[in-house]
C-alpha atoms as a PDB file:
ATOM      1  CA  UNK A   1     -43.647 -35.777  34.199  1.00  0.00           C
ATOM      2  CA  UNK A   2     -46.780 -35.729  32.752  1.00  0.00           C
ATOM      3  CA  UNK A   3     -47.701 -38.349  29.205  1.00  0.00           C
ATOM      4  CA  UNK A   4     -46.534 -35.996  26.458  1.00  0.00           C
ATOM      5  CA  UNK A   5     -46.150 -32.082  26.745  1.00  0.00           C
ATOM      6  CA  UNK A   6     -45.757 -29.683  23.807  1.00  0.00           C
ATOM      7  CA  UNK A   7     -44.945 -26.122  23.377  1.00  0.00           C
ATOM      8  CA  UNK A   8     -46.430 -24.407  20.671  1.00  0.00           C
ATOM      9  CA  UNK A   9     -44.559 -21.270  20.363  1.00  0.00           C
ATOM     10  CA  UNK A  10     -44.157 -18.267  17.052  1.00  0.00           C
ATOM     11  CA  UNK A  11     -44.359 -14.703  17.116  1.00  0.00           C
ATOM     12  CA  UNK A  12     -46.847 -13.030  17.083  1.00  0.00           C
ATOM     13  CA  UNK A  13     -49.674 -13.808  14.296  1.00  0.00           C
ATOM     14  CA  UNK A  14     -48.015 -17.052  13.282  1.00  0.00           C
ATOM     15  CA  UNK A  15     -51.576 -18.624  14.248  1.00  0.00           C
ATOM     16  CA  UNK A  16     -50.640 -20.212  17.929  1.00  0.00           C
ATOM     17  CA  UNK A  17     -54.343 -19.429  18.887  1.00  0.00           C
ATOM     18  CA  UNK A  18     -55.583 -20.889  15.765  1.00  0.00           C
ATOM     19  CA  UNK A  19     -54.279 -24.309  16.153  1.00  0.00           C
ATOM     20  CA  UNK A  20     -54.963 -24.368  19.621  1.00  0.00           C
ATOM     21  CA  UNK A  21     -58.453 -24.123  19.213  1.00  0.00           C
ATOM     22  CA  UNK A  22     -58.171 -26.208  16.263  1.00  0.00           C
ATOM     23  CA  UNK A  23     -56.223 -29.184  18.251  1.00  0.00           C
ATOM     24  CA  UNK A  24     -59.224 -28.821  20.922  1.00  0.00           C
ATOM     25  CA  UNK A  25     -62.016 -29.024  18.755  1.00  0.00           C
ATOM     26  CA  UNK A  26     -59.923 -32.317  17.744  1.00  0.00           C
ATOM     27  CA  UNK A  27     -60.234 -33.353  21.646  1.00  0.00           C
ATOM     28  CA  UNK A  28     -56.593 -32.361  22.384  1.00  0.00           C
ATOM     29  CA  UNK A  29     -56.081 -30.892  25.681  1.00  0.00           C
ATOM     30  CA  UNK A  30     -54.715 -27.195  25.714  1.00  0.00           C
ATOM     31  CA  UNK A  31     -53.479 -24.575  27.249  1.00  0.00           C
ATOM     32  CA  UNK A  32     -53.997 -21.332  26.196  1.00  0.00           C
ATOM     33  CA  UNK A  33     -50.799 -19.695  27.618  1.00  0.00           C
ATOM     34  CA  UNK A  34     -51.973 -16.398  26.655  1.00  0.00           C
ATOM     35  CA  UNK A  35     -55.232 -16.448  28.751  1.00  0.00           C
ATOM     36  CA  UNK A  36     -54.511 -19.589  30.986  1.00  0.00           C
ATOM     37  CA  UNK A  37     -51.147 -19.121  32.338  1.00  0.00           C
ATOM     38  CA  UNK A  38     -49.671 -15.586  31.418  1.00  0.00           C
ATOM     39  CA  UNK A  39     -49.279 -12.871  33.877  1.00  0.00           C
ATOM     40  CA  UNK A  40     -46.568  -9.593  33.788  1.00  0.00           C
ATOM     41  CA  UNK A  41     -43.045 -10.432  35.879  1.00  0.00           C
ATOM     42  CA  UNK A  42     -39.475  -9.957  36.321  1.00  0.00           C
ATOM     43  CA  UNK A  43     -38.069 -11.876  33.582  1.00  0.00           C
ATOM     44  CA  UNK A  44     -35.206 -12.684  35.935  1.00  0.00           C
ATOM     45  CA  UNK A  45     -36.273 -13.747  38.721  1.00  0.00           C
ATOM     46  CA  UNK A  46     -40.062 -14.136  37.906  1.00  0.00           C
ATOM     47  CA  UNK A  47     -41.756 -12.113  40.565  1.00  0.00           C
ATOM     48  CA  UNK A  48     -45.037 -10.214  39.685  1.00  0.00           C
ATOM     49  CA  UNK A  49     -44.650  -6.739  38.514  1.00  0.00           C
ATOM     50  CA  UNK A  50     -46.714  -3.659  38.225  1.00  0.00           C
ATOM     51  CA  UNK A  51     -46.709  -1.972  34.665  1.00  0.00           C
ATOM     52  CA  UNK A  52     -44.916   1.135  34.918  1.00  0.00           C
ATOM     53  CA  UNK A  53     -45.607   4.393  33.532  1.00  0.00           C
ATOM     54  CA  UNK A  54     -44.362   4.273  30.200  1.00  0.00           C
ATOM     55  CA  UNK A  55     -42.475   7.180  28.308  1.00  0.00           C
ATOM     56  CA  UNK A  56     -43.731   6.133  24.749  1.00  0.00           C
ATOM     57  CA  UNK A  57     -45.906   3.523  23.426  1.00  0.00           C
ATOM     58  CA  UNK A  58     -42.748   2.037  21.993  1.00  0.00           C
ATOM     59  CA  UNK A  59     -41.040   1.634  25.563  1.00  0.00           C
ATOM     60  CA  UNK A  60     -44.794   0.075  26.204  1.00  0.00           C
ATOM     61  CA  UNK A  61     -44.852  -2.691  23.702  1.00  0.00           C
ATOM     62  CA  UNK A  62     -41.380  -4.007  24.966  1.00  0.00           C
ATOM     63  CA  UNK A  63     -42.104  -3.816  27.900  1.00  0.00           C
ATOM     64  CA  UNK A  64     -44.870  -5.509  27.814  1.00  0.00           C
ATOM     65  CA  UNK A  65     -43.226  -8.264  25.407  1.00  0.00           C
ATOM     66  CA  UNK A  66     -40.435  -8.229  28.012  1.00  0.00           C
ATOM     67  CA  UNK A  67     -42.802  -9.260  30.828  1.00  0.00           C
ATOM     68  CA  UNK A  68     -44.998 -11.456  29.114  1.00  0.00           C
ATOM     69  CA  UNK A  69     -44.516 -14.852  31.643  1.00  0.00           C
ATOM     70  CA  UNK A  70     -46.417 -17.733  31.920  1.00  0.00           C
ATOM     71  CA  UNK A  71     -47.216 -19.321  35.752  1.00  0.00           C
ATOM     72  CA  UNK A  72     -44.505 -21.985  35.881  1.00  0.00           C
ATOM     73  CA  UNK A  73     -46.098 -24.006  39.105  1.00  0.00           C
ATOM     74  CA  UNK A  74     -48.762 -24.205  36.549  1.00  0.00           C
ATOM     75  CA  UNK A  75     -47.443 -25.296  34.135  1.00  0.00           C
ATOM     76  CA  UNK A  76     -45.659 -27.705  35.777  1.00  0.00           C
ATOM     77  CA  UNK A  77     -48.906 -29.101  37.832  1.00  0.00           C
ATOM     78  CA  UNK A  78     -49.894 -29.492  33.874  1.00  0.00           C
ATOM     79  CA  UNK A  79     -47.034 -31.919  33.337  1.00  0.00           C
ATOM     80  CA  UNK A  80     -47.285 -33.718  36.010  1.00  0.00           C
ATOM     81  CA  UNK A  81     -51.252 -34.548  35.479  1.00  0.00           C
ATOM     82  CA  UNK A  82     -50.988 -38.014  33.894  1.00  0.00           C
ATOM     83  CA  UNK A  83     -54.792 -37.876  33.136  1.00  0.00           C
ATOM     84  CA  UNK A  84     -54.267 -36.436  29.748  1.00  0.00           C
ATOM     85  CA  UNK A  85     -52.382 -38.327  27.158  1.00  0.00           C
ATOM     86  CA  UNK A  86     -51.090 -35.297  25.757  1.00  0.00           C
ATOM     87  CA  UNK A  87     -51.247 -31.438  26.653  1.00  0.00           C
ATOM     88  CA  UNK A  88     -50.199 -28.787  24.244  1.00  0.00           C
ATOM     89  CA  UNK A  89     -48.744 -25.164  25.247  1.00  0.00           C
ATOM     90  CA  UNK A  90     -50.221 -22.489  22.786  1.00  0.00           C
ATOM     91  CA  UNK A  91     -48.739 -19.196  22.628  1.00  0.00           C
ATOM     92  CA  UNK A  92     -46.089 -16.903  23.927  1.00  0.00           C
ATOM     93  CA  UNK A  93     -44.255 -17.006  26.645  1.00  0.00           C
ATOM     94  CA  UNK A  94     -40.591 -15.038  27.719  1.00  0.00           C
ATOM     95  CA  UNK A  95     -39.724 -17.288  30.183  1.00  0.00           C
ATOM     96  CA  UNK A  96     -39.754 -20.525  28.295  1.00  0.00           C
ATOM     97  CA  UNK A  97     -36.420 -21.471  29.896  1.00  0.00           C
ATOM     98  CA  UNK A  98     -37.694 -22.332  32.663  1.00  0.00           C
ATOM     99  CA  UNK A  99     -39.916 -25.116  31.632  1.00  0.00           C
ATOM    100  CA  UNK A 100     -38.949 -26.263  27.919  1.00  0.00           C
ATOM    101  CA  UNK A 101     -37.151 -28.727  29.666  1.00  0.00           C
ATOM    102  CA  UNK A 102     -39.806 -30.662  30.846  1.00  0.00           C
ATOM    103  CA  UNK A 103     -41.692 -30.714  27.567  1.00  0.00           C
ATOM    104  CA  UNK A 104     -41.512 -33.577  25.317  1.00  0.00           C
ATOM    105  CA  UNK A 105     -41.051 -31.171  21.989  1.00  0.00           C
ATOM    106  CA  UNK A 106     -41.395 -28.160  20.599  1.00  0.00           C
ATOM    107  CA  UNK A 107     -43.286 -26.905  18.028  1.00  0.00           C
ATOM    108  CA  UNK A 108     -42.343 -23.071  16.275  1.00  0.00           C
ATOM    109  CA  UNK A 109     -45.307 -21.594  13.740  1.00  0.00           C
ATOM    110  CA  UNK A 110     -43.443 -19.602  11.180  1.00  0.00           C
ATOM    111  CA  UNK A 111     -44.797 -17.177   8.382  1.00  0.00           C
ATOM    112  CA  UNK A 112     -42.050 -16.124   5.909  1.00  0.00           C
ATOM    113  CA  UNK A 113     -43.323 -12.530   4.991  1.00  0.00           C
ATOM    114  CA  UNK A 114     -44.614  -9.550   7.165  1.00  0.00           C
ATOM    115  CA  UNK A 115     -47.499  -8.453   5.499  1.00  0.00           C
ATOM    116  CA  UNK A 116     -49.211 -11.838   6.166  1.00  0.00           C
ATOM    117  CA  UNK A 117     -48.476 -11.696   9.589  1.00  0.00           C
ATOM    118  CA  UNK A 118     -49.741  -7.905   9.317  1.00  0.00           C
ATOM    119  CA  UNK A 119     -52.668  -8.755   7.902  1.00  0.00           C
ATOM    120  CA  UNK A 120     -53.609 -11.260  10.827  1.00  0.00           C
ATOM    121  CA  UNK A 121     -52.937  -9.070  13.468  1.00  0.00           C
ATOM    122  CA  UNK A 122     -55.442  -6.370  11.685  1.00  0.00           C
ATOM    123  CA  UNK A 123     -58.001  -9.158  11.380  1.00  0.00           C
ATOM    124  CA  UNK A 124     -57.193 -10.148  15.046  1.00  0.00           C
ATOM    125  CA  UNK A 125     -57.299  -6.601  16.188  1.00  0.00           C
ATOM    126  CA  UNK A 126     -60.818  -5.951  14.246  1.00  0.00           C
ATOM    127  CA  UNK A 127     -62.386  -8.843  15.929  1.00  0.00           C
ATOM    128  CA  UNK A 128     -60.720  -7.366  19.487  1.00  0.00           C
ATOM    129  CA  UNK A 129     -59.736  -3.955  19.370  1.00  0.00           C
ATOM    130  CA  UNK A 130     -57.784  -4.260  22.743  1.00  0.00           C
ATOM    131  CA  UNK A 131     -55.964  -7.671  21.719  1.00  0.00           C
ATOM    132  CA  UNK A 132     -52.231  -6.666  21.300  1.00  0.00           C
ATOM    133  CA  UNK A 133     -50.626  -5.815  18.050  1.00  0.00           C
ATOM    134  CA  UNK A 134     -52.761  -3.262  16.338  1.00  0.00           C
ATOM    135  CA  UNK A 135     -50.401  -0.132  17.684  1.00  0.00           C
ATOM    136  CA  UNK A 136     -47.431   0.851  15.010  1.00  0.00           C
ATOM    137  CA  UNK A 137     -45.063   0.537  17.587  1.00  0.00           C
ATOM    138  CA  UNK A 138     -46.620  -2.821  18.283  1.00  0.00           C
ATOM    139  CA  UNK A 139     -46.008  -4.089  14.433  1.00  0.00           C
ATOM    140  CA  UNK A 140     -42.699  -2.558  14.696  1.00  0.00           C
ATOM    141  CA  UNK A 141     -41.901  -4.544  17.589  1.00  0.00           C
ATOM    142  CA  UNK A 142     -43.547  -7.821  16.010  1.00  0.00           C
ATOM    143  CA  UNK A 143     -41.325  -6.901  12.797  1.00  0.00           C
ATOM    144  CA  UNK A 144     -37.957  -7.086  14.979  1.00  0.00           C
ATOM    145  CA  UNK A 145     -38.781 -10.353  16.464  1.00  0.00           C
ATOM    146  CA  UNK A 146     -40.032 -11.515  12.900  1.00  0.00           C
ATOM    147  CA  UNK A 147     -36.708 -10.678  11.955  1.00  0.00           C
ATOM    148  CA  UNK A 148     -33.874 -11.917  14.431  1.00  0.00           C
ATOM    149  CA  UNK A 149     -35.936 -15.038  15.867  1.00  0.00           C
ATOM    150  CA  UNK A 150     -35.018 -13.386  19.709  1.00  0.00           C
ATOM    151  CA  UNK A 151     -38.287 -15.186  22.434  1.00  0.00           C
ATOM    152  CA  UNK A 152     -38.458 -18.212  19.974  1.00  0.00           C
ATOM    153  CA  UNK A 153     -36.968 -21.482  21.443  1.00  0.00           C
ATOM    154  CA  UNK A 154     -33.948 -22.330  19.021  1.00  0.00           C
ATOM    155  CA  UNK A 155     -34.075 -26.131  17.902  1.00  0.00           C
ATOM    156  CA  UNK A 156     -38.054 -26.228  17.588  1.00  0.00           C
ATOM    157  CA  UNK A 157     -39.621 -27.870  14.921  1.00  0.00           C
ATOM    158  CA  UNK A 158     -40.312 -25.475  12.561  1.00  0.00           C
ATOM    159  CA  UNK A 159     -43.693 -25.505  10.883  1.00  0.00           C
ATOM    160  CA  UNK A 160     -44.662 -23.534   7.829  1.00  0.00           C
ATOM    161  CA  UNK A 161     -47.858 -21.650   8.991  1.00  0.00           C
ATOM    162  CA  UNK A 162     -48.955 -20.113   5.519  1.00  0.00           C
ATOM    163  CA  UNK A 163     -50.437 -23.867   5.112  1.00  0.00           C
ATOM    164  CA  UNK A 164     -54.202 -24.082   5.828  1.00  0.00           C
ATOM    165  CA  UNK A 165     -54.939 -24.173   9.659  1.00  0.00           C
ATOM    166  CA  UNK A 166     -56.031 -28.414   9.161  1.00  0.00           C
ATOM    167  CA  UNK A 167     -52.662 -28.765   7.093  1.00  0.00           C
ATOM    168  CA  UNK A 168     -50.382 -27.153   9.847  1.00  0.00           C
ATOM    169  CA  UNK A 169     -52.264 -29.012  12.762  1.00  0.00           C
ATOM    170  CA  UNK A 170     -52.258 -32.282  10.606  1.00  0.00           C
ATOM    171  CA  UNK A 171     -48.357 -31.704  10.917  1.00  0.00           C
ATOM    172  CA  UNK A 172     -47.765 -31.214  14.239  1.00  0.00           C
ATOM    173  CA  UNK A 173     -49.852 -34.141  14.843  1.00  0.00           C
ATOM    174  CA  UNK A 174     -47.874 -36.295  12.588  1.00  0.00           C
ATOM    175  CA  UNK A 175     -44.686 -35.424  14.574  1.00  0.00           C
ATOM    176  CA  UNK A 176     -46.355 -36.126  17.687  1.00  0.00           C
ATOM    177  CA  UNK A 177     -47.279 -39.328  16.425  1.00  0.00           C
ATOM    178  CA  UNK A 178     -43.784 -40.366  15.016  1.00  0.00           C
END
């Protein structure tokens, strides 16, 4: 196993990017699960899949939440590099399972209210109108998992993410360090 290995996990708009980029320009070592490791696969078994034709944009966004992996020989090549004292895991990933094991902690962003989480997808999706979330049936989706916790890790360390980006990285940091 690698040093130390973190997931940093939240629904969507909970800031994972943010503090990712934040921890690196603090000379952390990260992984940007979202752009680094993520690909679309059986959930079960983990093979790659084709996107189907969907029947409504609604069957599209779970679907695609459904199939959102992450490359587990990757990630696990990650932990095993001892170069790095510590790596951190940013972002989403549905097959968490099969690696949170290996990890040293876990760390969940959480916003309390759905408009602020609203209103960072929008900025998000102004800044990158193909970046996912800016579709109704999107939000509605990000609403449900906002709501019953489902594709979050249960017994995470739960940090408040309405705190200034330095304040919630300053935390995670200070668990890390404990």
């Amino acid at each position: 196993m690698g040093k130390r290995n973190y997931l940093i996990e939240g629904v969507s708009g909970t800031g994972k990017t943010s503090v990712a980029e934040e921890l690196q320009r603090r000379g952390y070592h990260v992984l940007h699960g979202d752009r680094e490791l993520k690909y679309r696969g059986d959930p079960k078994t983990g093979e790659p899949v084709n996107e189907p034709v969907h029947e409504s944009e609604r069957d599209k966004a779970v679907w695609q939440q459904e199939h959102h992996l992450w490359d587990i020989d990757k990630v696990k090549s990650v932990i095993a590099d001892h170069s790095k004292a510590i790596s951190f895991f940013c972002g989403g990933s549905r097959n968490f399972s099969k690696f949170i094991d290996l990890l040293d902690g876990v760390f969940v962003l959480e916003v309390n209210d759905l408009d602020t989480l609203y209103r960072r997808i929008d900025e998000r999706v102004a800044r990158d109108p193909t970046d996912w979330g800016g579709k109704p049936e999107e939000k509605e989706l990000v609403a449900r998992l906002h709501r019953t916790k489902e594709d979050i890790p249960s017994g995470g360390i739960v940090i408040d993410a309405t705190q200034p980006l330095a304040s919630v990285v300053d935390e995670i940091l200070r668990h890390v360090r404990a």
